[in-house]
C-alpha atoms as a PDB file:
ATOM      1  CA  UNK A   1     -16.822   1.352 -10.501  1.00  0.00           C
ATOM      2  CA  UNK A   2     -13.984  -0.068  -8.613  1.00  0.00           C
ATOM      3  CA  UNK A   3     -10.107  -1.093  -9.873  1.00  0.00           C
ATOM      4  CA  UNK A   4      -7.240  -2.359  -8.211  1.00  0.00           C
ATOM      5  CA  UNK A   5      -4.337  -0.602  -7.644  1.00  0.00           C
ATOM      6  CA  UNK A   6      -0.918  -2.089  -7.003  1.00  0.00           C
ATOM      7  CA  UNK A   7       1.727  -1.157  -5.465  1.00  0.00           C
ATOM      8  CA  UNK A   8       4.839  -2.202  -4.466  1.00  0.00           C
ATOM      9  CA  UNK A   9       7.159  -1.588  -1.412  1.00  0.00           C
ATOM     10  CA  UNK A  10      10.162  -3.444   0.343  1.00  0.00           C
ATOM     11  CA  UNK A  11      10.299  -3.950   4.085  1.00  0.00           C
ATOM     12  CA  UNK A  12      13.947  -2.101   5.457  1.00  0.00           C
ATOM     13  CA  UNK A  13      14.893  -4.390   7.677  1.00  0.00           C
ATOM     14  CA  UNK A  14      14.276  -7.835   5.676  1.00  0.00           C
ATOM     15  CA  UNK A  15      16.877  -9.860   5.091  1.00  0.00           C
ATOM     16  CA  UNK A  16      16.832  -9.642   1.303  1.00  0.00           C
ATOM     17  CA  UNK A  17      17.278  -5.601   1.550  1.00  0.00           C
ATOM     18  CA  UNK A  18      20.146  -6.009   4.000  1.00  0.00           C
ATOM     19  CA  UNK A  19      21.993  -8.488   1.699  1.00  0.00           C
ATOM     20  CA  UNK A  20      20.850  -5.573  -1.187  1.00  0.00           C
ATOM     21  CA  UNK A  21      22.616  -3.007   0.446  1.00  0.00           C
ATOM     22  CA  UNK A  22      25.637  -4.573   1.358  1.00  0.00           C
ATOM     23  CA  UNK A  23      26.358  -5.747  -1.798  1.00  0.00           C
ATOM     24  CA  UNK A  24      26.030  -2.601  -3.322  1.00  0.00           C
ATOM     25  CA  UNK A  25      28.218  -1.128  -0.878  1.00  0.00           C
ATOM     26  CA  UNK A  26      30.519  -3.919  -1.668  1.00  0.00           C
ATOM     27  CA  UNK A  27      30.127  -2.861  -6.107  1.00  0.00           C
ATOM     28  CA  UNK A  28      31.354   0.658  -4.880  1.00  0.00           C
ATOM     29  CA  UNK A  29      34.584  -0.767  -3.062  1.00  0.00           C
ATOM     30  CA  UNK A  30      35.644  -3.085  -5.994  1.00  0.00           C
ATOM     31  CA  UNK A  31      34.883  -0.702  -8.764  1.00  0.00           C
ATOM     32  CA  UNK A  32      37.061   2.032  -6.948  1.00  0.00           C
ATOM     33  CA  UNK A  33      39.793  -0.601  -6.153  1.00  0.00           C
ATOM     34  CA  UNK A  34      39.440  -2.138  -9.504  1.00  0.00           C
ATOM     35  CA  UNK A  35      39.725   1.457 -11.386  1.00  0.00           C
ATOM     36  CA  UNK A  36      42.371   2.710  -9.260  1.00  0.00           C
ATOM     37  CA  UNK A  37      44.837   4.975 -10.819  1.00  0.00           C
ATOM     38  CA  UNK A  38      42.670   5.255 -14.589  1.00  0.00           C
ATOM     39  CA  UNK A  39      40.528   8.220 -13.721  1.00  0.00           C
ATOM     40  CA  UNK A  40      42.959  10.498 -15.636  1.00  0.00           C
ATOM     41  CA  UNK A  41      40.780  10.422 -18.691  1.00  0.00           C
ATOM     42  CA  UNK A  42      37.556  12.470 -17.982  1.00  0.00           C
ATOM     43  CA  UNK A  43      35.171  10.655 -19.973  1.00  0.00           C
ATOM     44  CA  UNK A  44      36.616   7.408 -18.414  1.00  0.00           C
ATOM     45  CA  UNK A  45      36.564   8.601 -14.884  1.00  0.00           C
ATOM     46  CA  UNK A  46      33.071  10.388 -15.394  1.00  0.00           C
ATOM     47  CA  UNK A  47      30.989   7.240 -16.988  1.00  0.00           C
ATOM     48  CA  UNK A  48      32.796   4.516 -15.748  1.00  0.00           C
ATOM     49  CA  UNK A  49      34.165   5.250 -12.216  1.00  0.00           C
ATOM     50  CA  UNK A  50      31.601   8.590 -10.862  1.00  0.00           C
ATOM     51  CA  UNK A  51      28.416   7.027 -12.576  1.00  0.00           C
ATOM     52  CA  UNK A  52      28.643   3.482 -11.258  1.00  0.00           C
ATOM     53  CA  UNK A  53      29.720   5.169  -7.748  1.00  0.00           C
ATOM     54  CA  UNK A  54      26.665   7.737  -8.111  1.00  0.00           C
ATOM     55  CA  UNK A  55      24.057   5.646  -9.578  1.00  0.00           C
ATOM     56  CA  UNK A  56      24.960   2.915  -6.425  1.00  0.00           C
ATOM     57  CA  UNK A  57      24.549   5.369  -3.615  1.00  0.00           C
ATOM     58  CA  UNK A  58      21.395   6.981  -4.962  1.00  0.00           C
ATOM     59  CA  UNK A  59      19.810   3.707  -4.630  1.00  0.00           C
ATOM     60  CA  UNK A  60      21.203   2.404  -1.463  1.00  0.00           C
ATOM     61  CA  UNK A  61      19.805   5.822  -0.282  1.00  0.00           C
ATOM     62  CA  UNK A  62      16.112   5.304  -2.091  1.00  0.00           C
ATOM     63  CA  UNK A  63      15.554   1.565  -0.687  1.00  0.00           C
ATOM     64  CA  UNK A  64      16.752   2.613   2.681  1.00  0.00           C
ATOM     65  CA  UNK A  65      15.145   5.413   3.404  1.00  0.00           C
ATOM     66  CA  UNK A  66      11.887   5.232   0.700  1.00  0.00           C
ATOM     67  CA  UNK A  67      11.473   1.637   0.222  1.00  0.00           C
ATOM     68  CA  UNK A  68       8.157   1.257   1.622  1.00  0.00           C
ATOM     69  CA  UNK A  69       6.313   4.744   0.925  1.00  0.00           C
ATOM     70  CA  UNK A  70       8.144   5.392  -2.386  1.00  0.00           C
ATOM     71  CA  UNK A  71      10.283   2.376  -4.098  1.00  0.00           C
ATOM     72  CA  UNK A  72       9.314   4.257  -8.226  1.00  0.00           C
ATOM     73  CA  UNK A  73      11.896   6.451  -7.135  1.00  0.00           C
ATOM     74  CA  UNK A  74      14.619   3.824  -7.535  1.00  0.00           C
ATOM     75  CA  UNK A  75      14.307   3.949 -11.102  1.00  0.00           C
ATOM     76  CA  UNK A  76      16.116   6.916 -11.286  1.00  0.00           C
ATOM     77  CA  UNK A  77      19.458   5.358 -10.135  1.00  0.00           C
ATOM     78  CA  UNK A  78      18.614   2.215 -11.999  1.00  0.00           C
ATOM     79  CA  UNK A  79      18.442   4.091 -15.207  1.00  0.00           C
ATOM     80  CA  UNK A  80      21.816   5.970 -14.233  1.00  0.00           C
ATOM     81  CA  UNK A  81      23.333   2.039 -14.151  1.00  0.00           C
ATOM     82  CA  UNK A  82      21.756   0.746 -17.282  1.00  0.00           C
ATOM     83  CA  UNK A  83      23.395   3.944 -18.761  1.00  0.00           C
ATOM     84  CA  UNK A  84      26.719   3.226 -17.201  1.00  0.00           C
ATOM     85  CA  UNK A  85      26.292  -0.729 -18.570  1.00  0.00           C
ATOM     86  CA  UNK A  86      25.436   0.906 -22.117  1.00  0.00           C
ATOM     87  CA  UNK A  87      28.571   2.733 -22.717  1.00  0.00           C
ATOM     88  CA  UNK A  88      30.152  -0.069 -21.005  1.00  0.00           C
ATOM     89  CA  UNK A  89      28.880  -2.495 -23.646  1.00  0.00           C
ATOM     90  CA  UNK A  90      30.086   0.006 -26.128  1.00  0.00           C
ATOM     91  CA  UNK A  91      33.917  -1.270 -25.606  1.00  0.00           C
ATOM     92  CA  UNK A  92      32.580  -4.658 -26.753  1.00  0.00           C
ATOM     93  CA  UNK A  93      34.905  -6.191 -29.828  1.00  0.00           C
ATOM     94  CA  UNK A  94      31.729  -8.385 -31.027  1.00  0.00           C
ATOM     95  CA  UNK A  95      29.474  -6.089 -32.554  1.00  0.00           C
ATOM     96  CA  UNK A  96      26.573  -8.687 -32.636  1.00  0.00           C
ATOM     97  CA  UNK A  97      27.287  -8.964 -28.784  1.00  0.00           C
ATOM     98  CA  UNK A  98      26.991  -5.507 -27.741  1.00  0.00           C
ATOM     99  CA  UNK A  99      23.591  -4.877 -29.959  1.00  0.00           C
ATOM    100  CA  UNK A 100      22.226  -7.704 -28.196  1.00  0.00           C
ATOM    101  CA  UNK A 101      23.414  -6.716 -24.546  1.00  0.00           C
ATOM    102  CA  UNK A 102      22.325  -2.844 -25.309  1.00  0.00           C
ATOM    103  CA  UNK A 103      19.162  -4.134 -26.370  1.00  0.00           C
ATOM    104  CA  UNK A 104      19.029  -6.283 -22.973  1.00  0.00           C
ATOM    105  CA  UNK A 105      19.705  -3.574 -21.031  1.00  0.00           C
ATOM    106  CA  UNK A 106      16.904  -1.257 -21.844  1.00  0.00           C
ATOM    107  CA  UNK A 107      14.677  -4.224 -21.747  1.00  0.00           C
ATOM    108  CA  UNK A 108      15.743  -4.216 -18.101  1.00  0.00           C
ATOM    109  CA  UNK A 109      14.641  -0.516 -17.518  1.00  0.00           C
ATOM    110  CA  UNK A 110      11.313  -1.291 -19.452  1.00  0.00           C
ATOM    111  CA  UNK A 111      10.407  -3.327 -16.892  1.00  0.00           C
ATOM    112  CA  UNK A 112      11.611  -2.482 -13.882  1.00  0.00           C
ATOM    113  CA  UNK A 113       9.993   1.015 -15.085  1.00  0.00           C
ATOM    114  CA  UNK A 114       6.950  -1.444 -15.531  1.00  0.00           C
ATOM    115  CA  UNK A 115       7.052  -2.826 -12.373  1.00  0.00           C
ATOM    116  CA  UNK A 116       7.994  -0.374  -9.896  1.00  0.00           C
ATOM    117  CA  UNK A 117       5.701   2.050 -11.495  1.00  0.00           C
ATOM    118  CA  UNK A 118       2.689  -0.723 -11.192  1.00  0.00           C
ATOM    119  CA  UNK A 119       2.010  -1.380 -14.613  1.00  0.00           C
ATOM    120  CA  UNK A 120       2.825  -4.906 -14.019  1.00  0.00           C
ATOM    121  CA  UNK A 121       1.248  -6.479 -11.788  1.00  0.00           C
ATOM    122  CA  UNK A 122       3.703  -8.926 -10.872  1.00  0.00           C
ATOM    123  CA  UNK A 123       7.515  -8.742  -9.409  1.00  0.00           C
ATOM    124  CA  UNK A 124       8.433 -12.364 -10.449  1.00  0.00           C
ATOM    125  CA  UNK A 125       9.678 -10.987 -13.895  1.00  0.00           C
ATOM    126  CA  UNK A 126      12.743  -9.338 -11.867  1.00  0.00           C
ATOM    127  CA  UNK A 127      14.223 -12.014 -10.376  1.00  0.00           C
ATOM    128  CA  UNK A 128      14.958 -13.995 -13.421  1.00  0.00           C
ATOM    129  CA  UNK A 129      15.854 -10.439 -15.254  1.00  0.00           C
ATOM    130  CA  UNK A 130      18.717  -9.982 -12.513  1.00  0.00           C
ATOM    131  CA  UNK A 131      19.044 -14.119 -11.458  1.00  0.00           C
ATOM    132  CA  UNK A 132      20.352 -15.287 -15.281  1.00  0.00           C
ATOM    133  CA  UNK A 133      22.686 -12.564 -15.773  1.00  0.00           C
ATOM    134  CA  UNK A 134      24.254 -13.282 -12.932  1.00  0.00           C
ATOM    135  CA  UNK A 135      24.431 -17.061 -13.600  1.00  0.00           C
ATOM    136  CA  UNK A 136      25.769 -16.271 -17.030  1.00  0.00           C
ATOM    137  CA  UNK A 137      28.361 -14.356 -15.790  1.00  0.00           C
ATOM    138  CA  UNK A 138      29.669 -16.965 -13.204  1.00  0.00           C
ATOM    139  CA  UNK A 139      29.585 -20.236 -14.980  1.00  0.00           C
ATOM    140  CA  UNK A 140      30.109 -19.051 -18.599  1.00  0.00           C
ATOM    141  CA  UNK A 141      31.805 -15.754 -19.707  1.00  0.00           C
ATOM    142  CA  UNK A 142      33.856 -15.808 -15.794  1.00  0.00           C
ATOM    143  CA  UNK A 143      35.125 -19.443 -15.712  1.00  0.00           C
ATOM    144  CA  UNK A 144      36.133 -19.193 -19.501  1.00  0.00           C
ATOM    145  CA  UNK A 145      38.223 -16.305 -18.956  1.00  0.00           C
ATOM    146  CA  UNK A 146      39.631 -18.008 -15.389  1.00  0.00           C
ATOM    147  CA  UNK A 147      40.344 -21.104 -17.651  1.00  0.00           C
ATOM    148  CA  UNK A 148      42.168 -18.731 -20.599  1.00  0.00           C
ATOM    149  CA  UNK A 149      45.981 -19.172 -19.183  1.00  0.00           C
ATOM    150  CA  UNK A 150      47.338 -17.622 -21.959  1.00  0.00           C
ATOM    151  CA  UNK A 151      45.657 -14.509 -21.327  1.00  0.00           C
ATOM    152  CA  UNK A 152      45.037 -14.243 -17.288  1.00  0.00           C
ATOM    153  CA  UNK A 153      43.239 -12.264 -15.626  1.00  0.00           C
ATOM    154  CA  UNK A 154      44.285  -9.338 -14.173  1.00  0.00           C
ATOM    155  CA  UNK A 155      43.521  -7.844 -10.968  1.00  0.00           C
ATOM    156  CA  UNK A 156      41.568  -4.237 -11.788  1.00  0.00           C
ATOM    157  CA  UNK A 157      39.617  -6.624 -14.591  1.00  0.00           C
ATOM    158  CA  UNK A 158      38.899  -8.848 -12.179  1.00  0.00           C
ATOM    159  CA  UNK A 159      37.969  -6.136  -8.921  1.00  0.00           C
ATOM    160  CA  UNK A 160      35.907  -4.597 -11.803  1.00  0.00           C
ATOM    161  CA  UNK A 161      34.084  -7.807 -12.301  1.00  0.00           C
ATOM    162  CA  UNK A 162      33.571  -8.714  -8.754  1.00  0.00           C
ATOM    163  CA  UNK A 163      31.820  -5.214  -9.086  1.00  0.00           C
ATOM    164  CA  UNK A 164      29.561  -6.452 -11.162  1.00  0.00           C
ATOM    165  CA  UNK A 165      28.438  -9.383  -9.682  1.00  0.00           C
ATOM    166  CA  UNK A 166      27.521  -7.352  -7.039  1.00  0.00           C
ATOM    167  CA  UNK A 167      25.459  -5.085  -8.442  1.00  0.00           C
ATOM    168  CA  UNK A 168      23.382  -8.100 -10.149  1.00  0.00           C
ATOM    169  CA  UNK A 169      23.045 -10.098  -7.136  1.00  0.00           C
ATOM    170  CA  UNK A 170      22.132  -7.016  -5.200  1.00  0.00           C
ATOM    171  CA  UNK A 171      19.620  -6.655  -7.572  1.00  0.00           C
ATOM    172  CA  UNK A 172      18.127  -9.944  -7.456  1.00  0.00           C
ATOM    173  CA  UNK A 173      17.732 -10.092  -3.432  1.00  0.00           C
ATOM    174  CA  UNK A 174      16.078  -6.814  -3.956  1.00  0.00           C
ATOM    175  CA  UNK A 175      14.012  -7.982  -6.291  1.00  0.00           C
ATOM    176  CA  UNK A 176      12.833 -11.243  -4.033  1.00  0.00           C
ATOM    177  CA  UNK A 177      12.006  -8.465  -1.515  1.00  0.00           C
ATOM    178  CA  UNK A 178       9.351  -6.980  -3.502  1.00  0.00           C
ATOM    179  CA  UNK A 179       6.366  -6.897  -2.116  1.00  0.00           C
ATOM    180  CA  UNK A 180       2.570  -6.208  -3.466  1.00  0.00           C
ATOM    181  CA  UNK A 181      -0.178  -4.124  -1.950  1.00  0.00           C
ATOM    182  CA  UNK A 182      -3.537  -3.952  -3.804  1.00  0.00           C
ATOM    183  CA  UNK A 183      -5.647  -1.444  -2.763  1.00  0.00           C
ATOM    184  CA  UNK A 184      -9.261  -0.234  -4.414  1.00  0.00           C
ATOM    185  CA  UNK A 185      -9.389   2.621  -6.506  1.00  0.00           C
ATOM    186  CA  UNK A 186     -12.583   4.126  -7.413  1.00  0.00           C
ATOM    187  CA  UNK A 187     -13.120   4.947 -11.161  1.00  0.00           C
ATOM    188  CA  UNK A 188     -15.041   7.922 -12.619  1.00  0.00           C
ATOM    189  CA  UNK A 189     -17.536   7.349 -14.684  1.00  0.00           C
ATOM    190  CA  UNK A 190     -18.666   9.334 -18.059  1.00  0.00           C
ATOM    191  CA  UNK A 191     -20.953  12.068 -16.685  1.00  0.00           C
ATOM    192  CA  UNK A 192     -23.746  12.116 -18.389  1.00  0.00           C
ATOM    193  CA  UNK A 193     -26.467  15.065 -18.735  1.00  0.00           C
ATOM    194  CA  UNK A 194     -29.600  15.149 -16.868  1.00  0.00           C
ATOM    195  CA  UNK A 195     -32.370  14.284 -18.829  1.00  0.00           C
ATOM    196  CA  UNK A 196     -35.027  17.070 -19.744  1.00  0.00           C
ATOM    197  CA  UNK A 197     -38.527  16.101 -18.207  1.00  0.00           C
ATOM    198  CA  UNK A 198     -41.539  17.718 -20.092  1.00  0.00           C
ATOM    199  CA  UNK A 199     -44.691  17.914 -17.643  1.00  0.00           C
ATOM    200  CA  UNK A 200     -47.236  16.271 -19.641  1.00  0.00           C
ATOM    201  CA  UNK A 201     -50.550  17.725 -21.028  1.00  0.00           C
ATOM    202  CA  UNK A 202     -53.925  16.999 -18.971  1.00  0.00           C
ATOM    203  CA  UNK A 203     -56.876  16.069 -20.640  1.00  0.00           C
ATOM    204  CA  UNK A 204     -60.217  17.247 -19.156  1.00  0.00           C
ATOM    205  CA  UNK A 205     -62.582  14.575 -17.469  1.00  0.00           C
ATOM    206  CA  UNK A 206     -65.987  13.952 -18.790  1.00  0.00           C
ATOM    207  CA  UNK A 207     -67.896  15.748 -15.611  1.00  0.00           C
ATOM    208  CA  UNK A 208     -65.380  18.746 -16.288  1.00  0.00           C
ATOM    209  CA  UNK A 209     -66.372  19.204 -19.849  1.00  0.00           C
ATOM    210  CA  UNK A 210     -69.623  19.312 -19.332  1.00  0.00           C
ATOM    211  CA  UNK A 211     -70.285  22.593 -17.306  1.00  0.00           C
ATOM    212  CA  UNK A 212     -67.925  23.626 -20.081  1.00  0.00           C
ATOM    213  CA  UNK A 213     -70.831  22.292 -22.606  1.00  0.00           C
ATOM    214  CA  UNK A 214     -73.325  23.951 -20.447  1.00  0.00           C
ATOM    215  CA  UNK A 215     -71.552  27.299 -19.984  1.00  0.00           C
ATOM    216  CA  UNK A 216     -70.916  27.713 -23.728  1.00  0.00           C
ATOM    217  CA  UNK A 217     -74.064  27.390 -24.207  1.00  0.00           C
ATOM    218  CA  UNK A 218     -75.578  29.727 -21.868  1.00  0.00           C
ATOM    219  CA  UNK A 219     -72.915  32.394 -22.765  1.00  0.00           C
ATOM    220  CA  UNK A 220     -74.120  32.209 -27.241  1.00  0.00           C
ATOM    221  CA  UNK A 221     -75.163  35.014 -29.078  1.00  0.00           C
ATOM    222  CA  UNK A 222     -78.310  36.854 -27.252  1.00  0.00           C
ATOM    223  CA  UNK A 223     -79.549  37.699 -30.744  1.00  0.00           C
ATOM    224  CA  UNK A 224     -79.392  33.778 -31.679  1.00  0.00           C
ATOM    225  CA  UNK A 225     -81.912  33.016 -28.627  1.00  0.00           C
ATOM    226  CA  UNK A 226     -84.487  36.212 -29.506  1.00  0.00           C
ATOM    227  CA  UNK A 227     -84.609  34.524 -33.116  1.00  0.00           C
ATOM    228  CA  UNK A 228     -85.518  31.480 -31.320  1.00  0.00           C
ATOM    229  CA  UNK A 229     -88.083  32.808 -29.037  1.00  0.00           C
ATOM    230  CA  UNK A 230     -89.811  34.699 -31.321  1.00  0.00           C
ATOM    231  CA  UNK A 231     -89.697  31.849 -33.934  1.00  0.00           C
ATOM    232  CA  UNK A 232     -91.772  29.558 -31.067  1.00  0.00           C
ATOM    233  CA  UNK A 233     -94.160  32.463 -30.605  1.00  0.00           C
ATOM    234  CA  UNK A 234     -95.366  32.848 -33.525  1.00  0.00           C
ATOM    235  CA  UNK A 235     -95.647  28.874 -34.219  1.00  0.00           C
ATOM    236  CA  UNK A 236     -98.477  29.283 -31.035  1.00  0.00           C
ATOM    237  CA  UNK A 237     -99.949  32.053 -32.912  1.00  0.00           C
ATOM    238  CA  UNK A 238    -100.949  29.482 -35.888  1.00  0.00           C
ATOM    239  CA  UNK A 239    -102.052  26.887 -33.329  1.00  0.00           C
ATOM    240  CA  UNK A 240    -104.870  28.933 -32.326  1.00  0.00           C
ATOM    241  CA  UNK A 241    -105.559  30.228 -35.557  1.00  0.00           C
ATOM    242  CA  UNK A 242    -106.372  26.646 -37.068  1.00  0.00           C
ATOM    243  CA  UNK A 243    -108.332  26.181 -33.841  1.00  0.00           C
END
């Protein structure tokens, strides 16, 4: 029994995995810029300079060099971002917005796990995953806070942002550079024991049982026939008598 197996891969030199990497070349150089001079607190330089920094470079590393024989292995530096964006998401004044973003975010590694991994079959639930955010970003929470005059914007928030950006529009041209091969996989199936075969019994013919007949009869008791005999001579004897 045959099933198909899919599997997914990216092409290095497309164009969508060239606009991928430079991008996320481009998150590393705004969030260093954008962090300068705050790394003085450990846990702030650990989870929210090194792990952005980390998590980018392992996956610049995994599409470039094991895009097309091994791209499952990118979920190990997308898991290190969704962690950084979690305890980013942490710092969040509305409570009812960071539940819902922390929920968000490891629906993100669900499926990207999914999909990478080739449990879905399907890459088109990526692009939207990375596209809205994005859009979201841009024309709703960014141009808000551009419009806020009272409260600008500075320039590490906004080099931090830019960062970002980057990371989710890197994501989305990498996702649009998906691609699916289906291959067949052949199944096992149950083994099952060989059935027991009894020879079957063979009746004798009719022209076989009868020298049977015959030889059980020639091999009776010899005392049985000299009854016999001598019971037919003397019926003669009683013939000739009466004659």
């Amino acid at each position: 029994m045959k099933r198909d197996k899919v599997k997914f891969y990216v092409e290095r030199d497309s164009f969508g995995v060239e606009a991928f990497m430079i991008l996320m070349a481009l998150s590393i150089v705004f969030r260093i810029v954008g962090c300068w001079g705050l790394w003085t607190d450990k846990s702030y330089a650990i989870l929210q300079i090194a792990l952005p920094v980390v998590s980018a470079l392992l996956l610049i590393a995994c599409v470039a060099l094991l895009g097309k024989r091994a791209l499952w292995l990118t979920f190990i530096p997308v898991t290190l971002g969704i962690v950084f964006f979690i305890v980013k998401a942490l710092d969040f004044p509305n409570k009812l917005q960071m539940i819902l973003c922390i929920l968000f975010y490891i629906a993100v590694m669900a499926l990207y796990f999914c999909t990478v991994f080739g449990i879905l079959k399907t890459k088109w639930i990526l692009v939207p995953l990375f596209g809205l955010p994005f859009l979201y970003h841009i024309f709703i929470r960014d141009l808000k806070a551009l419009q806020d005059t009272a409260n600008p914007v500075s320039f590490s928030a906004g080099m931090q942002e830019m960062g970002i950006l980057s990371i989710m529009l890197a994501l989305f041209f990498l996702s649009l550079s998906i691609k699916k091969q289906v291959t067949e996989e052949e199944q096992d199936l149950p083994k099952i024991k060989a059935p027991i075969v009894l020879a079957p019994q063979q009746t004798p013919t009719e022209d076989e049982a009868e020298p049977a007949v015959a030889g059980t009869a020639k091999d009776g008791d010899p005392d049985k026939e000299t009854s016999e005999h001598e019971t037919q001579t003397e019926n003669k004897e009683a013939v000739r008598t009466e004659e």
